[in-house]
N, C-alpha and C. Protein backbone atom coordinates (compact mmCIF):
# COMPACT_ATOMS: atom_id res chain seq x y z
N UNK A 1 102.77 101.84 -66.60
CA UNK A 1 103.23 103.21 -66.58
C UNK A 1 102.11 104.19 -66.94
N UNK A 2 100.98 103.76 -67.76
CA UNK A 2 99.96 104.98 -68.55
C UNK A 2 98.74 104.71 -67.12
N UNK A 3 98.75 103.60 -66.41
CA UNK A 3 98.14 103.71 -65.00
C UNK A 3 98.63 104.95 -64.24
N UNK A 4 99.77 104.91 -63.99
CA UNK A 4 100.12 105.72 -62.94
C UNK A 4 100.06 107.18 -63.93
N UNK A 5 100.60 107.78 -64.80
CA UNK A 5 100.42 108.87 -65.57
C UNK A 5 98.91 109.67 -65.35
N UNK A 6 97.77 108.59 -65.77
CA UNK A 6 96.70 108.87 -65.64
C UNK A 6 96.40 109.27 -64.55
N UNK A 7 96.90 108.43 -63.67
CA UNK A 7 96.47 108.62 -61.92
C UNK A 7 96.66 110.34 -61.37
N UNK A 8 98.26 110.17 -61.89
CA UNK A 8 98.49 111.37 -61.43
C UNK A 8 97.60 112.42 -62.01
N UNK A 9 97.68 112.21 -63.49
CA UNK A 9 96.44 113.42 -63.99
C UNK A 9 95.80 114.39 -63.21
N UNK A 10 94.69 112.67 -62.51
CA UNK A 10 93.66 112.66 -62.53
C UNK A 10 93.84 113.35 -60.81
N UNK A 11 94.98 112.83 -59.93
CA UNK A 11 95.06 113.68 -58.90
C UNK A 11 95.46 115.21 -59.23
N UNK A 12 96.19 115.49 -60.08
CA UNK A 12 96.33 116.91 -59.88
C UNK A 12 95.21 117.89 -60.53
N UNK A 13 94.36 117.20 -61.56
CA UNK A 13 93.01 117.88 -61.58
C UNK A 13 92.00 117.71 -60.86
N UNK A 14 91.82 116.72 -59.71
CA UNK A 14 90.77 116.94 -58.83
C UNK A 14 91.69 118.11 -57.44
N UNK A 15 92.88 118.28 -57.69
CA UNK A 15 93.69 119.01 -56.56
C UNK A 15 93.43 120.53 -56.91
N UNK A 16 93.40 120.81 -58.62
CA UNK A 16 93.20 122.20 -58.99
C UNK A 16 91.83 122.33 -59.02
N UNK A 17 90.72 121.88 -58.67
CA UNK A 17 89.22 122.40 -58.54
C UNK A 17 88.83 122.42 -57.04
N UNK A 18 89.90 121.21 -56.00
CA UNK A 18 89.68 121.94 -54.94
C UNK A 18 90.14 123.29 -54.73
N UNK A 19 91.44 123.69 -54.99
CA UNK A 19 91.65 124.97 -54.91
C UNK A 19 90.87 126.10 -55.29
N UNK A 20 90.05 125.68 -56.35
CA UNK A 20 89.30 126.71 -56.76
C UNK A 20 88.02 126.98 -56.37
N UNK A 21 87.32 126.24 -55.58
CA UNK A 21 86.23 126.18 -54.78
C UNK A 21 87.38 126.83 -53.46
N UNK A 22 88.05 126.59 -52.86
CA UNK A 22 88.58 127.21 -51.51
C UNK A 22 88.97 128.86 -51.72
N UNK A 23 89.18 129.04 -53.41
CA UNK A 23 89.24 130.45 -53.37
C UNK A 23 88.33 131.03 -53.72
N UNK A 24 86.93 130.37 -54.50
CA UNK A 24 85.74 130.93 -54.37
C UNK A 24 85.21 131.13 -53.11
N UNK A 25 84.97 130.33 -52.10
CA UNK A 25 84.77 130.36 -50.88
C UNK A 25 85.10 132.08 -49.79
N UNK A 26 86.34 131.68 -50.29
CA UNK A 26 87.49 132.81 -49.17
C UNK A 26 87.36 133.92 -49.68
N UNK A 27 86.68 134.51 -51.40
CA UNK A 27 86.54 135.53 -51.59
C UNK A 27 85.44 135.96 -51.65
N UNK A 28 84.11 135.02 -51.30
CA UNK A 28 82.51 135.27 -50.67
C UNK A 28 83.11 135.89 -49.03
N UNK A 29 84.03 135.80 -48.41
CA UNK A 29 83.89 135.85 -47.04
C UNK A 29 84.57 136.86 -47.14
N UNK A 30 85.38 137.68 -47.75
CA UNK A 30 86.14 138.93 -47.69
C UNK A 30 84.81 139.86 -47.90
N UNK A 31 83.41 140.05 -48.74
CA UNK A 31 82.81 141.10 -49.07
C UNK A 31 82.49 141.42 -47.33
N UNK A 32 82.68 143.17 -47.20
CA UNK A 32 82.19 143.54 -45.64
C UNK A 32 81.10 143.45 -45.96
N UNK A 33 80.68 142.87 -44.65
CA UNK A 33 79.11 143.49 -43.81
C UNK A 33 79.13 143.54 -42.97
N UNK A 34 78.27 144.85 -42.45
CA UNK A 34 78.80 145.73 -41.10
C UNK A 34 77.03 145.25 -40.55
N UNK A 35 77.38 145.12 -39.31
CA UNK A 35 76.09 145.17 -38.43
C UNK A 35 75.13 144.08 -38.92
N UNK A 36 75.59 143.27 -39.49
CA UNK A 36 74.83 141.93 -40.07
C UNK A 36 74.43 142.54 -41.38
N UNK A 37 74.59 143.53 -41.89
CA UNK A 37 73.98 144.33 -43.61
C UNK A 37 75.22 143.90 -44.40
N UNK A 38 74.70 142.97 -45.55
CA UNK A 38 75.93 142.63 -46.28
C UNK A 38 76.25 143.44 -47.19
N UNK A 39 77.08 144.08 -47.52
CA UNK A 39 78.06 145.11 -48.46
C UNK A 39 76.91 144.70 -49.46
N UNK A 40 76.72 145.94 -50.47
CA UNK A 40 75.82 146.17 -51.31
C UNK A 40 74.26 146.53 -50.60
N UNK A 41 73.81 146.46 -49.53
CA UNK A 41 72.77 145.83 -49.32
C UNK A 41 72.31 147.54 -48.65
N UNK A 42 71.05 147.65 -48.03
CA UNK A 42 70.57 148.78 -47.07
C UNK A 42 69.78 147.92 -45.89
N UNK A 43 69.78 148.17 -44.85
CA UNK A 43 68.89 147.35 -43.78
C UNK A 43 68.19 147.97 -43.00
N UNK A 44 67.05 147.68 -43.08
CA UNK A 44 66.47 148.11 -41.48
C UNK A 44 66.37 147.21 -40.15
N UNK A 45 66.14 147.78 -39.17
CA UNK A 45 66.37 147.05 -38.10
C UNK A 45 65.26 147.17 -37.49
N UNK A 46 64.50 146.07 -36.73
CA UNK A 46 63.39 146.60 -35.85
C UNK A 46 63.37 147.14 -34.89
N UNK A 47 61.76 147.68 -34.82
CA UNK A 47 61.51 148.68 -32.97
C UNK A 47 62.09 148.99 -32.27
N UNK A 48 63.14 149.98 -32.17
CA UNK A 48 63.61 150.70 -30.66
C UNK A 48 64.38 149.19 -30.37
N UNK A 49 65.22 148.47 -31.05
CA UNK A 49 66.31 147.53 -30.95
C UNK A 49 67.82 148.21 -31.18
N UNK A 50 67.99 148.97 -31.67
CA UNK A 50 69.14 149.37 -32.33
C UNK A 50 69.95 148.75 -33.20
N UNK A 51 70.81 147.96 -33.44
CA UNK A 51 71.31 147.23 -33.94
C UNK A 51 70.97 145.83 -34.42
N UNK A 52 70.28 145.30 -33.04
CA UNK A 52 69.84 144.22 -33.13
C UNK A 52 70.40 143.04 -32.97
N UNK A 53 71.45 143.40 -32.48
CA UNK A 53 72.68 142.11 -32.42
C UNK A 53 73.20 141.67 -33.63
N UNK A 54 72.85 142.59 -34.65
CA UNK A 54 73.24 142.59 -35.84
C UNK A 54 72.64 141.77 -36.78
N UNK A 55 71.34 141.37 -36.67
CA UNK A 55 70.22 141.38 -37.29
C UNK A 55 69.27 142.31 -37.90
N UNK A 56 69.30 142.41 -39.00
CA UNK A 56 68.66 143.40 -39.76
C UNK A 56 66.96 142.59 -39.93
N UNK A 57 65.66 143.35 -39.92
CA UNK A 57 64.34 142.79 -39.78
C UNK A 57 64.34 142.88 -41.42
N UNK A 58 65.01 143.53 -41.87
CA UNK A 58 64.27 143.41 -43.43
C UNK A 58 65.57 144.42 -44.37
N UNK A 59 66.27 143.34 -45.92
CA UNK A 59 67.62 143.49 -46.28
C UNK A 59 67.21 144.06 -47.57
N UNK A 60 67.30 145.24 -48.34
CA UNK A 60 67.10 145.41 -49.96
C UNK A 60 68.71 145.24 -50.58
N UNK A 61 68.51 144.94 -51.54
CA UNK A 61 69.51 144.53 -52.16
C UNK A 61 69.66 145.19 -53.57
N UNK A 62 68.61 145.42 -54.24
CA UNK A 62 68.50 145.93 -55.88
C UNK A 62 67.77 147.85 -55.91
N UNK A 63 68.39 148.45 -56.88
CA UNK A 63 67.79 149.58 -56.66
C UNK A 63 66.71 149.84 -57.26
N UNK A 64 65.95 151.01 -56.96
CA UNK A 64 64.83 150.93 -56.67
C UNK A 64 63.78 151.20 -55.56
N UNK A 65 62.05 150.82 -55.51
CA UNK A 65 61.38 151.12 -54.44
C UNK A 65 60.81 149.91 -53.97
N UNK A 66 61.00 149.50 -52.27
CA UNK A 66 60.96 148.97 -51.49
C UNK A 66 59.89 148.96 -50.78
N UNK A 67 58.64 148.36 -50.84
CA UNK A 67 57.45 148.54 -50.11
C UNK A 67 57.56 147.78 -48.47
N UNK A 68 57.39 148.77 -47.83
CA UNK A 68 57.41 148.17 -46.53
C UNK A 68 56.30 148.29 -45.52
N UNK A 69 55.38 147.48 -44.99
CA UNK A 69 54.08 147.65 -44.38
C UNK A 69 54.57 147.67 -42.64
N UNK A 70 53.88 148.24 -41.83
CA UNK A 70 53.72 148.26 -40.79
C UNK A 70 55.55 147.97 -39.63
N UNK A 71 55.31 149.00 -40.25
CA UNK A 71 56.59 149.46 -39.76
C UNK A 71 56.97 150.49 -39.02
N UNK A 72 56.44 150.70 -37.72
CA UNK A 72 56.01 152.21 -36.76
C UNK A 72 56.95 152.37 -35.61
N UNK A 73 57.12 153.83 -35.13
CA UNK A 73 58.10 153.89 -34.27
C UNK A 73 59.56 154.21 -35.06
N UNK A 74 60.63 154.16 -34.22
CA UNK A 74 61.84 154.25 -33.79
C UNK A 74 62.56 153.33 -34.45
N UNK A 75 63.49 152.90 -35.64
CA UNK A 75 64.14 152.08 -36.73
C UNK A 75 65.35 152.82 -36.69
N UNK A 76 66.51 151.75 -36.89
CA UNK A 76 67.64 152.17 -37.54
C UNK A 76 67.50 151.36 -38.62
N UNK A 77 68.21 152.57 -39.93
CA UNK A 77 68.13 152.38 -41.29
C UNK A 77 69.73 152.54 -41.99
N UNK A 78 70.31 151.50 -42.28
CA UNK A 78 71.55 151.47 -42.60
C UNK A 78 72.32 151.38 -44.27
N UNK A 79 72.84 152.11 -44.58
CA UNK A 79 73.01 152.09 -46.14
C UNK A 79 74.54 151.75 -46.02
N UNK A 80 74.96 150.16 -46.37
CA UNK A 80 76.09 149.12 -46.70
C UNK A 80 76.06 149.38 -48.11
N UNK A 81 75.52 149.96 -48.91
CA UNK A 81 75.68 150.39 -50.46
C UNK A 81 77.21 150.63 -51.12
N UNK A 82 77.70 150.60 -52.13
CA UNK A 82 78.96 150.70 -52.52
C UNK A 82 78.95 151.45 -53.66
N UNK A 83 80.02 151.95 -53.96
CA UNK A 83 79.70 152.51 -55.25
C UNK A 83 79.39 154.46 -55.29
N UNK A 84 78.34 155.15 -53.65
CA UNK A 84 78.19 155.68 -53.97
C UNK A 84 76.53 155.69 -54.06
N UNK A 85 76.31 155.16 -53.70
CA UNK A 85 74.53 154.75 -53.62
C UNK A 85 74.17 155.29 -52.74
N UNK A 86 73.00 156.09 -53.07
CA UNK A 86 72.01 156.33 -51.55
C UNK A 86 70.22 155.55 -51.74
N UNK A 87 70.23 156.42 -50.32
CA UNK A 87 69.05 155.25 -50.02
C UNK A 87 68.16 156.27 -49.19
N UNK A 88 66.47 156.64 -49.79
CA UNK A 88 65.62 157.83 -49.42
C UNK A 88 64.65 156.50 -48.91
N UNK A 89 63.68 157.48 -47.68
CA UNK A 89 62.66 157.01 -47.34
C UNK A 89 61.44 157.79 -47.84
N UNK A 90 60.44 156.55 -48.17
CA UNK A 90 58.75 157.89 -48.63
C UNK A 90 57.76 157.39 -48.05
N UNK A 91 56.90 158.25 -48.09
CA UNK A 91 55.79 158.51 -47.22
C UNK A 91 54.62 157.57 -47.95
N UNK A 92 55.37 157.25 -50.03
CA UNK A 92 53.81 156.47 -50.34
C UNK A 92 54.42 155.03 -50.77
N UNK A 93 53.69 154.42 -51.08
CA UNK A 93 54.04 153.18 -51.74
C UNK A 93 55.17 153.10 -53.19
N UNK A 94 55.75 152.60 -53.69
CA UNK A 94 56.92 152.27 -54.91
C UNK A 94 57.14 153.63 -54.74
N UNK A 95 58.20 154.23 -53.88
CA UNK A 95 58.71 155.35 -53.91
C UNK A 95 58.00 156.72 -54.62
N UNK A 96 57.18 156.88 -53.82
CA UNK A 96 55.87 158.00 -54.25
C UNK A 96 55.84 158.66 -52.53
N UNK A 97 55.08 159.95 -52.94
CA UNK A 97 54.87 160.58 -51.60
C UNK A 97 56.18 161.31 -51.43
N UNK A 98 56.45 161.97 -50.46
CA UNK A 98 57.56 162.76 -49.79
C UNK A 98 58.75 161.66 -49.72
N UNK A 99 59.71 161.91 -50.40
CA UNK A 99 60.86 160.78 -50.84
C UNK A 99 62.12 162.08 -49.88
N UNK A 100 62.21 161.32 -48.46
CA UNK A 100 63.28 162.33 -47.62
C UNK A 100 65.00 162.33 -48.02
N UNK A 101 65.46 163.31 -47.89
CA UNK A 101 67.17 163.16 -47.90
C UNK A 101 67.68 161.86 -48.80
N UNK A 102 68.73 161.69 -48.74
CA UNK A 102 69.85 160.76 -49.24
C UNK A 102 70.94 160.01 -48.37
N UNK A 103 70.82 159.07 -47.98
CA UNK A 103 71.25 158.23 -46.78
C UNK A 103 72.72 158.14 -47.55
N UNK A 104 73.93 158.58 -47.20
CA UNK A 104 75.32 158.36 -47.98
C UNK A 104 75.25 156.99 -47.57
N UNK A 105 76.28 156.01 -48.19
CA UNK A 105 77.13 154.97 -48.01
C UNK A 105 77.62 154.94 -46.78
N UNK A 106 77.42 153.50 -45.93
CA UNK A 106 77.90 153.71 -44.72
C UNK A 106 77.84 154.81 -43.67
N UNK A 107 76.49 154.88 -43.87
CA UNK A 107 75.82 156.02 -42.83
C UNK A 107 74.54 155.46 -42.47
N UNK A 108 74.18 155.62 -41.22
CA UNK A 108 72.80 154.95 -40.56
C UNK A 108 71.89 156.57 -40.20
N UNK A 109 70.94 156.03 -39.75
CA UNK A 109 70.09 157.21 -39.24
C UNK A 109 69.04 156.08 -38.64
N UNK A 110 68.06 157.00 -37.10
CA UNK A 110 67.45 156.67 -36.58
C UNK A 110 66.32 157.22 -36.87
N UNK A 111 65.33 156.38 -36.85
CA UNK A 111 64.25 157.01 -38.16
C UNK A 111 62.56 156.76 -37.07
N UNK A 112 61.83 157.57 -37.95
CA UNK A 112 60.20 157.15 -36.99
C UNK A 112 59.77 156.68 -38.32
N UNK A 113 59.44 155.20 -38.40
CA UNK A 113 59.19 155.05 -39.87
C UNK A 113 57.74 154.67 -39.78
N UNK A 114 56.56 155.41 -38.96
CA UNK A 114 55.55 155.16 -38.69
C UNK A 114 55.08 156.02 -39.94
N UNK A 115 55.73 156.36 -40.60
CA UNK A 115 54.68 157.36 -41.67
C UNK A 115 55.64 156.82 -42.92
N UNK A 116 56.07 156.35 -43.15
CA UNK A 116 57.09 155.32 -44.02
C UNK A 116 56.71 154.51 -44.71
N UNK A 117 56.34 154.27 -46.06
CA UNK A 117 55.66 153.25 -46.91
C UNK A 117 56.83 152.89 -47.74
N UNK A 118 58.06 153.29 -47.96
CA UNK A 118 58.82 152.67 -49.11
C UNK A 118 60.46 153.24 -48.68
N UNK A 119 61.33 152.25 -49.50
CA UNK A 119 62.13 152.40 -49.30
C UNK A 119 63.56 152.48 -50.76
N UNK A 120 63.76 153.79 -51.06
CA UNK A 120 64.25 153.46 -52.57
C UNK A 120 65.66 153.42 -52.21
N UNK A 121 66.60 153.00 -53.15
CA UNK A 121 68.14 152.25 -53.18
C UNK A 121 67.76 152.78 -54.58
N UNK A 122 69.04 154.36 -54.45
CA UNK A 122 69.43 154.90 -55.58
C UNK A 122 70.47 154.76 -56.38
N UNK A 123 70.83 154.92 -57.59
CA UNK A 123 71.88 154.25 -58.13
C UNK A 123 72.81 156.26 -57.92
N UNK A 124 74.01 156.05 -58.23
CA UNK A 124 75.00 157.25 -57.99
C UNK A 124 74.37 158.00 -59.12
């Protein structure tokens, strides 16, 4: 009888950690990301691509300044930020130089980021 007791235990606690990995799982897959930019995140996209098939060329994630080299032409620049976050482009390296506008949340812009050295992710 303390066989089978155990057994069962031991099935219904390996039954409650699958569940809990299937709802860790299912609530990684609810955060949006739009256009391949995962919620929280800002993206750029490469050269006169637009979207990109929803491949972003390069993802920031933490706020702050974003050094980005050789990066010329025609970019879409996408702010998936939450919260209220924006997201400026500058002209120098670690967010120095001419630091432009404030990209709202879930707003893109088409950008010439040939004069573009950085990329800051502002907190609200």
């Amino acid at each position: 009888m303390r066989k089978i007791a155990k057994a069962a235990a031991l099935t219904f606690a390996v039954g409650a950690l699958a569940s809990i990995g299937v709802t860790g799982a299912n609530a990684a897959q609810t955060q949006a990301s739009s256009h391949g930019c995962p919620s929280g995140a800002v993206c750029l996209y490469p050269e006169n691509a637009g979207w990109n098939n929803d491949r972003p060329s390069h993802t920031f994630h933490s706020y702050g300044a974003h050094n980005i080299q050789g990066q010329t032409g025609k970019h879409f620049l996408f702010n998936n930020q939450t919260g209220g976050a924006t997201a400026r482009t500058c002209t120098g390296a670690n967010g120095t130089g001419d630091c432009q506008g404030h990209l709202p949340a879930n707003a893109y812009l088409e950008k010439d980021m040939t004069p573009i050295n950085s990329i800051m992710l502002v907190k609200p």
